[in-house]
Protein backbone atom coordinates (compact mmCIF):
# COMPACT_ATOMS: atom_id res chain seq x y z
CA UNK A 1 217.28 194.06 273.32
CA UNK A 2 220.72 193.87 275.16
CA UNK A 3 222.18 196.04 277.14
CA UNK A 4 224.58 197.22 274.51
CA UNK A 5 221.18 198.02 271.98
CA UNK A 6 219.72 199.95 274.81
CA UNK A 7 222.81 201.92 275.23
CA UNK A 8 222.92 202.62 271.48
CA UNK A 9 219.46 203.77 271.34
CA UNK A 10 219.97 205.53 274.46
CA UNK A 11 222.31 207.51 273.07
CA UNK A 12 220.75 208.55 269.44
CA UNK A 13 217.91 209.77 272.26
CA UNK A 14 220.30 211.70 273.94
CA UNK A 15 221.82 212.91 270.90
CA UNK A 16 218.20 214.24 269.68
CA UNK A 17 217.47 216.29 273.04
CA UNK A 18 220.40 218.20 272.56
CA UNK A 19 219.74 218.84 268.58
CA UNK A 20 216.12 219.93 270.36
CA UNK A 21 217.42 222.00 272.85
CA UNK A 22 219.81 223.81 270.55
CA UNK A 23 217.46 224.24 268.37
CA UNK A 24 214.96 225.59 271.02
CA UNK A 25 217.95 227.63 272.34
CA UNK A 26 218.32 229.23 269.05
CA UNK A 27 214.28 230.03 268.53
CA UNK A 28 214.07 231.54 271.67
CA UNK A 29 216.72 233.67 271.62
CA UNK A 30 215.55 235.17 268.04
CA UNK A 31 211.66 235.42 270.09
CA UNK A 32 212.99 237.27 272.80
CA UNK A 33 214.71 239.61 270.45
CA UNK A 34 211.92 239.86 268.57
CA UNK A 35 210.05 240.90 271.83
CA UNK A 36 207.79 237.42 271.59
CA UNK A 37 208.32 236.73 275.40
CA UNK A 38 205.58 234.32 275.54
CA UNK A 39 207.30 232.34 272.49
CA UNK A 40 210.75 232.61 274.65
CA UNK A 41 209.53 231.30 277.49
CA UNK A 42 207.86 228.26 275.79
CA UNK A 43 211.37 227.54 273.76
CA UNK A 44 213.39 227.82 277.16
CA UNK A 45 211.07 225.79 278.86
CA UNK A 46 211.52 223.53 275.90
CA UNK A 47 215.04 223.85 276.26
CA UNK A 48 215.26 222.62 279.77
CA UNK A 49 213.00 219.79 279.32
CA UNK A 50 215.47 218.01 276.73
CA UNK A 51 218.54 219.29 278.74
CA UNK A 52 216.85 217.65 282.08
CA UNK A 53 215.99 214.82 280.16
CA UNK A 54 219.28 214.28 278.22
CA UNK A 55 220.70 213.71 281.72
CA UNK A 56 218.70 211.46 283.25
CA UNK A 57 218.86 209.06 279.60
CA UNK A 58 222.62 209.80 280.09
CA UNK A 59 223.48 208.95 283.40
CA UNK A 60 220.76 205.44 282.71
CA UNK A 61 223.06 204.66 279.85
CA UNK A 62 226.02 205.08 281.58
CA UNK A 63 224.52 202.98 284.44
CA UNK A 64 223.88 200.65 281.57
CA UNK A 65 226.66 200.47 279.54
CA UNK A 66 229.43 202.33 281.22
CA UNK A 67 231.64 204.52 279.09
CA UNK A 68 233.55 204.07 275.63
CA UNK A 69 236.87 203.94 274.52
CA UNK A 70 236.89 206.44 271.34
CA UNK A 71 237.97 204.25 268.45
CA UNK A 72 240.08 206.96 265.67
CA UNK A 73 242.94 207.77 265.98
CA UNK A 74 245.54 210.65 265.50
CA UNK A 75 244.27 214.24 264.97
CA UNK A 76 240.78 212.73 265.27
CA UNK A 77 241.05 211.43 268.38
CA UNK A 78 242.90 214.79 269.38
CA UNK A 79 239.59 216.88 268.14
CA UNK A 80 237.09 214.38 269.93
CA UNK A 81 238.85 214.66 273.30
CA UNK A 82 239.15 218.09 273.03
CA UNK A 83 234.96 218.20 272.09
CA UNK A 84 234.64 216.00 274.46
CA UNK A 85 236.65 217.91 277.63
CA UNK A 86 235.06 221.86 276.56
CA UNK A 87 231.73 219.81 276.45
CA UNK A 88 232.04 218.32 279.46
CA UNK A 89 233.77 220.95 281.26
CA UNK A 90 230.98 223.88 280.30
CA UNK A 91 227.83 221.12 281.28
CA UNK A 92 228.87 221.33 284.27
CA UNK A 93 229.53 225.03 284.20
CA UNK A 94 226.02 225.88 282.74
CA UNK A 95 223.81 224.28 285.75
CA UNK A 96 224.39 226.84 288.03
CA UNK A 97 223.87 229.64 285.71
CA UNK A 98 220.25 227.89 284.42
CA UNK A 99 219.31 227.43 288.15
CA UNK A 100 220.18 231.61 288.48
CA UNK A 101 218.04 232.12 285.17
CA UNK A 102 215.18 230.00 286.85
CA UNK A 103 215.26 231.94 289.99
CA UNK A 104 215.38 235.13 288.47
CA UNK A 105 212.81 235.15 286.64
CA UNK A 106 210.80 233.30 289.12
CA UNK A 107 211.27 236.39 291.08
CA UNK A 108 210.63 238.45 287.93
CA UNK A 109 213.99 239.84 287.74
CA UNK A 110 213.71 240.53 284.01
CA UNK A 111 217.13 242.86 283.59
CA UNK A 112 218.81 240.70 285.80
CA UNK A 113 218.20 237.39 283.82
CA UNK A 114 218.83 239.35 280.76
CA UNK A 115 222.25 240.07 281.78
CA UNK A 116 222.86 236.68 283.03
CA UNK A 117 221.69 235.25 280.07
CA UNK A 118 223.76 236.67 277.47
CA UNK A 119 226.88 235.02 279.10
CA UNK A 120 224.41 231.76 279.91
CA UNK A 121 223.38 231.20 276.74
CA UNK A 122 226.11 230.68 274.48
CA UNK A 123 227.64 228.44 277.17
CA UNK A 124 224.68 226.10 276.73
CA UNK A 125 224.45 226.43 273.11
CA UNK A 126 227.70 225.00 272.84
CA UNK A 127 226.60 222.06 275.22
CA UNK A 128 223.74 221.29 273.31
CA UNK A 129 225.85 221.77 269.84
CA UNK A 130 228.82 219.63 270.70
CA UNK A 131 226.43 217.18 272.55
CA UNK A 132 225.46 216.27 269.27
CA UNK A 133 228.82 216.27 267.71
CA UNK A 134 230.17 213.86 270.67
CA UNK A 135 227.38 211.29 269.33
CA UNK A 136 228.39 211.72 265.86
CA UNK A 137 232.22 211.42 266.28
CA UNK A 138 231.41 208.50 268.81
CA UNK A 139 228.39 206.51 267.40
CA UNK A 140 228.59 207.31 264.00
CA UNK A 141 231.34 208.48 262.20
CA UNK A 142 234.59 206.48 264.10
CA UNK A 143 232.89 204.41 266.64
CA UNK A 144 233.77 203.34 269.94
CA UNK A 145 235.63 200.29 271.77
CA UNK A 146 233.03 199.26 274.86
């Protein structure tokens, strides 16, 4: 496998830990409000996991392959970049609120981490959404220029 391959099939990876840590975003924010804490806390700790591991696959394919050129054009290209700057912007954003989350309920400050998390949480559902939408418009539907 080339280096190119490997970045390829680094990247579906990447693209299926964020569709799993949406995904585990959304069940455990219906547990919690469903008063399943135990089910919550499995689904964040879910959620980290892929979000941890989505970066170190991303920064190894990046290492590997560098980064691409979007190929469309026009309003297309307009929408990705746009995707692609909220994304990018609001990853970076997120970390220090998850690291709060962590510590807070670490120290079992429950209303604390509540409070924290309403704001957290649709921050990193929208990483974890448009995640997968940067693969799509990138890998699959317009392609890229290496």
């Amino acid at each position: 496998m080339d280096r190119s391959a490997l970045g390829d099939a680094l990247a579906l990876v990447n693209a299926t830990l964020n569709a799993t840590s949406a995904l585990a975003l959304l069940f455990g924010y219906l547990s919690i409000r469903r008063g399943k804490v135990r089910r919550h806390r499995a689904a964040m700790v879910t959620a980290i996991g892929a979000s941890a591991l989505f970066l170190v696959f991303y920064l190894t394919r990046v290492a590997f392959t560098g980064t691409h050129t979007f190929a469309g054009g026009g309003l297309a290209k307009v929408a990705y970049l746009t995707i692609l700057f909220s994304h990018m912007t609001l990853a970076v954003a997120v970390v220090p609120l998850l690291i709060r989350l962590l510590w807070l309920v670490r120290r079992r400050r429950f209303s604390a981490h509540a409070r924290l998390a309403r704001w957290a949480f649709p921050i990193w559902a929208y990483v974890s959404v448009t995640g997968l939408v940067v693969y799509l418009m990138l890998y699959r539907i317009f392609g890229y220029v290496a």
